[in-house]
PDB file of N, CA and C in Angstrom:
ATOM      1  N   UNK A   1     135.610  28.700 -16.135  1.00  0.00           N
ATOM      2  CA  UNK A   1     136.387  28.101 -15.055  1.00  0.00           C
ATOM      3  C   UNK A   1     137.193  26.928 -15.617  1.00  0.00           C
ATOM      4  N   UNK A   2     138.684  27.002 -15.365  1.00  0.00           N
ATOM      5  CA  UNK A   2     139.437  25.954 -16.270  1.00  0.00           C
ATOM      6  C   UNK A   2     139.515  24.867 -14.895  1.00  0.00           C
ATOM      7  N   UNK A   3     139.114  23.713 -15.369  1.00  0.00           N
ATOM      8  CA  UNK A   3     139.693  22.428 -14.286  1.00  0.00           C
ATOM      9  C   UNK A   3     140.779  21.462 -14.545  1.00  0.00           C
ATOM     10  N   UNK A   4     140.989  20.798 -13.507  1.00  0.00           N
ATOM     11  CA  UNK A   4     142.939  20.568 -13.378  1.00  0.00           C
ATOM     12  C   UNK A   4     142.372  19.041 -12.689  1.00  0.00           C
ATOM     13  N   UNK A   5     142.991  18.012 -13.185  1.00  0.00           N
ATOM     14  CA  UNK A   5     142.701  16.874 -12.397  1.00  0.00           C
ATOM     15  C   UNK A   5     143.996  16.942 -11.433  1.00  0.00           C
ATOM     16  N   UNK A   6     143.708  16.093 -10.256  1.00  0.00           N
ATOM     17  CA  UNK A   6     144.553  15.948  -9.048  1.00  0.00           C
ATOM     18  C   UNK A   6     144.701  14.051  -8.699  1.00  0.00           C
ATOM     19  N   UNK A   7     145.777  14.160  -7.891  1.00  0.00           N
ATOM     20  CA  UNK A   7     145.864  12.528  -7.567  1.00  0.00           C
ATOM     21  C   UNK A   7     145.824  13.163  -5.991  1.00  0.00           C
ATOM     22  N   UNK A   8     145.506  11.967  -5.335  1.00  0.00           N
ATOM     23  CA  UNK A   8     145.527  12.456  -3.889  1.00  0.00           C
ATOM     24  C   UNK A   8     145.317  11.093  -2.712  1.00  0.00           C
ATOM     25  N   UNK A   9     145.556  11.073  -1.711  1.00  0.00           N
ATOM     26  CA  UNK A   9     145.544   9.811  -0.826  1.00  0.00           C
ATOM     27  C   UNK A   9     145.761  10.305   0.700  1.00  0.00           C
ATOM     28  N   UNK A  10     145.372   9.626   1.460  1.00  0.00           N
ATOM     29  CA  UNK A  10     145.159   9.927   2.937  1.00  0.00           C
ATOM     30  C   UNK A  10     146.330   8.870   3.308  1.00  0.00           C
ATOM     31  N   UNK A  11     147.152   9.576   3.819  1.00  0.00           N
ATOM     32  CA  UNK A  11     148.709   9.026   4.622  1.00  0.00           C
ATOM     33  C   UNK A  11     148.384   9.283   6.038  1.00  0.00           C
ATOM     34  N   UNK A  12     148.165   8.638   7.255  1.00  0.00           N
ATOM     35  CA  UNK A  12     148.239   8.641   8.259  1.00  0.00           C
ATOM     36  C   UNK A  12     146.982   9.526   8.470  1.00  0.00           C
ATOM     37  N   UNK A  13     147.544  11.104   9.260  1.00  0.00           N
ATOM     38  CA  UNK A  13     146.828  12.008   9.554  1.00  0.00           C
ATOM     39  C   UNK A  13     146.485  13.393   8.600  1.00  0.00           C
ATOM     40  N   UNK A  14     147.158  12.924   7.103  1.00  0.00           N
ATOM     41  CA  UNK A  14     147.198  13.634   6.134  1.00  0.00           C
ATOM     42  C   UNK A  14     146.729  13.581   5.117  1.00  0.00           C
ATOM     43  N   UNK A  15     146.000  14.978   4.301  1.00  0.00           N
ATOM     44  CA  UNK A  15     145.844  14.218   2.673  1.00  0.00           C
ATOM     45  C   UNK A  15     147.323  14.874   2.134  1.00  0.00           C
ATOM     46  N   UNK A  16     147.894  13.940   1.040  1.00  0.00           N
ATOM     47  CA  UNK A  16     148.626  14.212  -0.039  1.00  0.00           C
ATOM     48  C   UNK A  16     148.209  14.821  -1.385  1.00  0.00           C
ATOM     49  N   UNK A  17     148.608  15.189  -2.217  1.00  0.00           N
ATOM     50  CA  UNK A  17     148.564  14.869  -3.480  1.00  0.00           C
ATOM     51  C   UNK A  17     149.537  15.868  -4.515  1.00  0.00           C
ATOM     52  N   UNK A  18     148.868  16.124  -5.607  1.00  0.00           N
ATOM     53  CA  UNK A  18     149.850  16.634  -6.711  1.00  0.00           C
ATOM     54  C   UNK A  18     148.538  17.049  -8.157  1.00  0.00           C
ATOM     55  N   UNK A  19     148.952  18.033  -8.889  1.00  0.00           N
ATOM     56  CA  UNK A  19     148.087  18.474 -10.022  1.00  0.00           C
ATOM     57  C   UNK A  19     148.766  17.390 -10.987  1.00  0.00           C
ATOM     58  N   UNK A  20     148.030  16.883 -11.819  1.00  0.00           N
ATOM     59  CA  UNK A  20     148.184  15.594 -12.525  1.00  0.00           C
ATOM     60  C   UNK A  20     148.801  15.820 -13.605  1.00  0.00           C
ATOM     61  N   UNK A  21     149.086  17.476 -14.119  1.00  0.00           N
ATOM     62  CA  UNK A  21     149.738  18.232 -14.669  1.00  0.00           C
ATOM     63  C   UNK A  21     151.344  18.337 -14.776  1.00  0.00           C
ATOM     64  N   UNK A  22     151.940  18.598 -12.885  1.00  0.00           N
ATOM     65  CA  UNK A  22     152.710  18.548 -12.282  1.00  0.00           C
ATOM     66  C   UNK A  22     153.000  17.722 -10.756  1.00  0.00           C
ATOM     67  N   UNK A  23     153.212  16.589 -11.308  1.00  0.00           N
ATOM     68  CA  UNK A  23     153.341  15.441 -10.491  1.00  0.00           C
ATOM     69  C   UNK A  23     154.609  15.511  -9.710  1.00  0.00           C
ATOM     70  N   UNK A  24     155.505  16.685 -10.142  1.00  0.00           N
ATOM     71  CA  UNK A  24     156.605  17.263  -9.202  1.00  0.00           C
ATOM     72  C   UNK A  24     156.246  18.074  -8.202  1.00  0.00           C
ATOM     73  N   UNK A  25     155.051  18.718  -8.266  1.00  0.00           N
ATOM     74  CA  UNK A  25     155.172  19.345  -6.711  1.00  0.00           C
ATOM     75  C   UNK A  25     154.081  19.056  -6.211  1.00  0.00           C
ATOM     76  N   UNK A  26     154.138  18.126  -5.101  1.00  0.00           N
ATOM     77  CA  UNK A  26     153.487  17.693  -3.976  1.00  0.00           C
ATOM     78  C   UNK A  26     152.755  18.800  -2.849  1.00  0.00           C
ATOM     79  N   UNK A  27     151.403  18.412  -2.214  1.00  0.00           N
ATOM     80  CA  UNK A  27     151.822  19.236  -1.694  1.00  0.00           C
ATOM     81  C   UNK A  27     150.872  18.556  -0.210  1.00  0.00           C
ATOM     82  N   UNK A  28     150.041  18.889   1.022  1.00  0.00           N
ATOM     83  CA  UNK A  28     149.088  18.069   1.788  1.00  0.00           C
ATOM     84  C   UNK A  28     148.208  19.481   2.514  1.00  0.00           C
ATOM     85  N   UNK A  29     147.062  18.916   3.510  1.00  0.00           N
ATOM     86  CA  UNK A  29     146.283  19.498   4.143  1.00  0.00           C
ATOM     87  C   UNK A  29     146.024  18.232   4.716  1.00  0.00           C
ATOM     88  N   UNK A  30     145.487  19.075   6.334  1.00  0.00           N
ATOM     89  CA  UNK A  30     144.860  17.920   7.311  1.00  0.00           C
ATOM     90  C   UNK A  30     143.446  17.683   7.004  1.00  0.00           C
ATOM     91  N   UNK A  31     142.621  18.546   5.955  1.00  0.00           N
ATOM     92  CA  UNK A  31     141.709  18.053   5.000  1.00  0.00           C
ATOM     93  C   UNK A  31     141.497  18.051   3.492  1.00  0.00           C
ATOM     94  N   UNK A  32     140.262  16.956   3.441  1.00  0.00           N
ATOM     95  CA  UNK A  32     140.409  17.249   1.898  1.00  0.00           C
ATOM     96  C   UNK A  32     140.084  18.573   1.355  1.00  0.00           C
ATOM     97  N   UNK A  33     139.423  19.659   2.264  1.00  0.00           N
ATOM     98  CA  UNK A  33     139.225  21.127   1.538  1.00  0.00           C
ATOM     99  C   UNK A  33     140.316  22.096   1.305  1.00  0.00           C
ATOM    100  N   UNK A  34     141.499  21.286   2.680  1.00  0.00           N
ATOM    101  CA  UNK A  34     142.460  21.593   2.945  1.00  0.00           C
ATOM    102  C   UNK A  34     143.373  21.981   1.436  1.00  0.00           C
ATOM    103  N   UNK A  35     143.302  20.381   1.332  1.00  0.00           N
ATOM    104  CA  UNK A  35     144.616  20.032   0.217  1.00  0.00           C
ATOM    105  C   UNK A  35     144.311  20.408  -1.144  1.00  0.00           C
ATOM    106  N   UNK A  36     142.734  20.691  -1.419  1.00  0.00           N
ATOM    107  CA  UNK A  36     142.174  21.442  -2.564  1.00  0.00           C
ATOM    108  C   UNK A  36     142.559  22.784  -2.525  1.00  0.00           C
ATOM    109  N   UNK A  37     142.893  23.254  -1.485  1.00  0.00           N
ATOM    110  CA  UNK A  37     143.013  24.578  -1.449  1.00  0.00           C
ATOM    111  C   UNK A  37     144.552  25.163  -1.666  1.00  0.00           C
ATOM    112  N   UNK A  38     145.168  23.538  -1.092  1.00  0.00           N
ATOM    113  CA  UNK A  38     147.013  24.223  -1.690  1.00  0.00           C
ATOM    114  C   UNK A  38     147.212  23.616  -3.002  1.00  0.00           C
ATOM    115  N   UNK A  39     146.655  22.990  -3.373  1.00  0.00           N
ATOM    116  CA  UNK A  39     146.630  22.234  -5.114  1.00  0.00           C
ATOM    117  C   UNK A  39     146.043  23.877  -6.058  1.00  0.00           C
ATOM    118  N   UNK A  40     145.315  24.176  -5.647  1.00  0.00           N
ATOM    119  CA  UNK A  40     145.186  25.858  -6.241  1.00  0.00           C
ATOM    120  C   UNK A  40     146.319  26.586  -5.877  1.00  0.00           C
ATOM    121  N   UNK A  41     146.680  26.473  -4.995  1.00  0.00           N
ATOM    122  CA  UNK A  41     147.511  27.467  -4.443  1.00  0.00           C
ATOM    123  C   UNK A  41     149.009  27.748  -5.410  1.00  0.00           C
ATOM    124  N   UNK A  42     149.453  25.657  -5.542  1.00  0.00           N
ATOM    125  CA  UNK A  42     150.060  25.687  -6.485  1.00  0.00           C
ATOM    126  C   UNK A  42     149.929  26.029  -7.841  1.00  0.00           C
ATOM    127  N   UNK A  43     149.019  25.456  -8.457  1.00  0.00           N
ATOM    128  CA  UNK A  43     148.873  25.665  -9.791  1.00  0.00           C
ATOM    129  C   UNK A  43     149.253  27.227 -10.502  1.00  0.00           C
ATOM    130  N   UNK A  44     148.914  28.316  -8.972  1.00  0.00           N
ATOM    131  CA  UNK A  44     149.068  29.590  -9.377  1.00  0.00           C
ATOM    132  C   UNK A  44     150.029  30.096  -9.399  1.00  0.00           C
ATOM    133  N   UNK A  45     151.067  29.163  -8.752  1.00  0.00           N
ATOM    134  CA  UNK A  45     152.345  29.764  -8.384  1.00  0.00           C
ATOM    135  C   UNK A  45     153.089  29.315  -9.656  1.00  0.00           C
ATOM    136  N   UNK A  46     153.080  27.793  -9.935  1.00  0.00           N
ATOM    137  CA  UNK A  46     153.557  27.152 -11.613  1.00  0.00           C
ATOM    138  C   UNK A  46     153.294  28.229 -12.401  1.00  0.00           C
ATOM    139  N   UNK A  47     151.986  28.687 -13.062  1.00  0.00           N
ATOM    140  CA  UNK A  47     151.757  29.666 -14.040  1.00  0.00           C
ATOM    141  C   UNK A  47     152.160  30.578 -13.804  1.00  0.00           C
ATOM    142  N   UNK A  48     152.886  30.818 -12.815  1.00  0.00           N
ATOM    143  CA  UNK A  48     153.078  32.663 -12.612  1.00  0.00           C
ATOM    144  C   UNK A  48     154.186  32.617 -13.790  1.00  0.00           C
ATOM    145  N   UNK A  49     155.101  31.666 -13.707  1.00  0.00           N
ATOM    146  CA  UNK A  49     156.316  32.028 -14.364  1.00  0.00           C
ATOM    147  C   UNK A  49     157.620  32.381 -13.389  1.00  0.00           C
ATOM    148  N   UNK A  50     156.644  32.455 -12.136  1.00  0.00           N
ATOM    149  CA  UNK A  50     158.043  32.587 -11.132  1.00  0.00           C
ATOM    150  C   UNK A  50     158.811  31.609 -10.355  1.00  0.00           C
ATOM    151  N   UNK A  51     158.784  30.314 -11.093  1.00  0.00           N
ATOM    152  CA  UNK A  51     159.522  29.023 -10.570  1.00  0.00           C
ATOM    153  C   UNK A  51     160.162  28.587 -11.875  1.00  0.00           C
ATOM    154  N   UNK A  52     161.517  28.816 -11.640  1.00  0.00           N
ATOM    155  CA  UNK A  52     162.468  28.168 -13.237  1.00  0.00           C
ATOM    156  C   UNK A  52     161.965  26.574 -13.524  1.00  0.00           C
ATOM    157  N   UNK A  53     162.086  26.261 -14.465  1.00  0.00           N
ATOM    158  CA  UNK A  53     162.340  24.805 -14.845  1.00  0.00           C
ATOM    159  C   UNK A  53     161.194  23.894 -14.405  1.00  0.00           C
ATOM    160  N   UNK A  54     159.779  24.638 -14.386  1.00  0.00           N
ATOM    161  CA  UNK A  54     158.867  23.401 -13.953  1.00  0.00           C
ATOM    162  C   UNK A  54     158.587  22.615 -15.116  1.00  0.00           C
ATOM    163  N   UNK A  55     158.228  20.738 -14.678  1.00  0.00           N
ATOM    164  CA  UNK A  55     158.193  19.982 -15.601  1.00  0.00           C
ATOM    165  C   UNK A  55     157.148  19.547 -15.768  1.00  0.00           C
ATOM    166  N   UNK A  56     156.473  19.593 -16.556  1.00  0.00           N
ATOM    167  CA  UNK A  56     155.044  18.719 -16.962  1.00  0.00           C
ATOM    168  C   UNK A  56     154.499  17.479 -17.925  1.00  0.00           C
ATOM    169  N   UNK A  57     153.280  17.406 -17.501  1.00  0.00           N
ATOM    170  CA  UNK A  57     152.961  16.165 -18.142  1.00  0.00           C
ATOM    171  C   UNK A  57     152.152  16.341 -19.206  1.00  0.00           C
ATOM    172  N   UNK A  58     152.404  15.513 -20.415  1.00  0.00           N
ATOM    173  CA  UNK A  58     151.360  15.670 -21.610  1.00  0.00           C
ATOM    174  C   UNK A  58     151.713  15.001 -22.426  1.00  0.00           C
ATOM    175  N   UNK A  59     150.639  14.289 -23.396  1.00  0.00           N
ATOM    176  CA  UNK A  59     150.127  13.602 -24.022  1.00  0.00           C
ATOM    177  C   UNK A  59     151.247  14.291 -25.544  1.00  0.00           C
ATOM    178  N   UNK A  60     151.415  12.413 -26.452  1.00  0.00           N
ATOM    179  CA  UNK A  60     151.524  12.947 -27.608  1.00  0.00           C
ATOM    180  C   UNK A  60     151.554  12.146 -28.754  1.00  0.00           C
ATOM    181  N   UNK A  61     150.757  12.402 -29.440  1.00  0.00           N
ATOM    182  CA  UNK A  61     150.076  11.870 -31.053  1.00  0.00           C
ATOM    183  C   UNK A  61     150.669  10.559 -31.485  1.00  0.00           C
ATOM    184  N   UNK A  62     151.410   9.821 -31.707  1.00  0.00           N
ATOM    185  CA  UNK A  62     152.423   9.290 -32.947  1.00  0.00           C
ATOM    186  C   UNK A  62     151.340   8.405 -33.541  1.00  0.00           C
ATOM    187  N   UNK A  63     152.080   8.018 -35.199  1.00  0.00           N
ATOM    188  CA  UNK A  63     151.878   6.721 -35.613  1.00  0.00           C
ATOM    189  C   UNK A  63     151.585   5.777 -35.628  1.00  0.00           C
TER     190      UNK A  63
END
């Protein structure tokens, strides 16, 4: 089972958040099982390969 960290926060009547991966696509649920469940939802849609130009985050070495 591969795991994905998430950022996430309760706005009003909402959770927010984003895969910490791809901090470009946002996404919410009116719970937190909710918003776990479209944070998967995304991640599957990024890897498909069927969204041009997604941008990500990652780490890198220097000097």
């Amino acid at each position: 089972m591969e795991r994905k960290k998430y950022v996430y926060w309760k706005d009003a009547e909402m959770w927010l958040g984003y895969l910490q991966e791809y901090p470009d696509y946002m996404t919410q649920g009116e719970t937190l099982d909710e918003l776990k469940e479209n944070l998967k939802d995304i991640h599957n849609e990024l890897r498909s390969g069927n969204i041009p130009c997604v941008r990500r985050v990652d780490e890198l070495e220097v000097a």
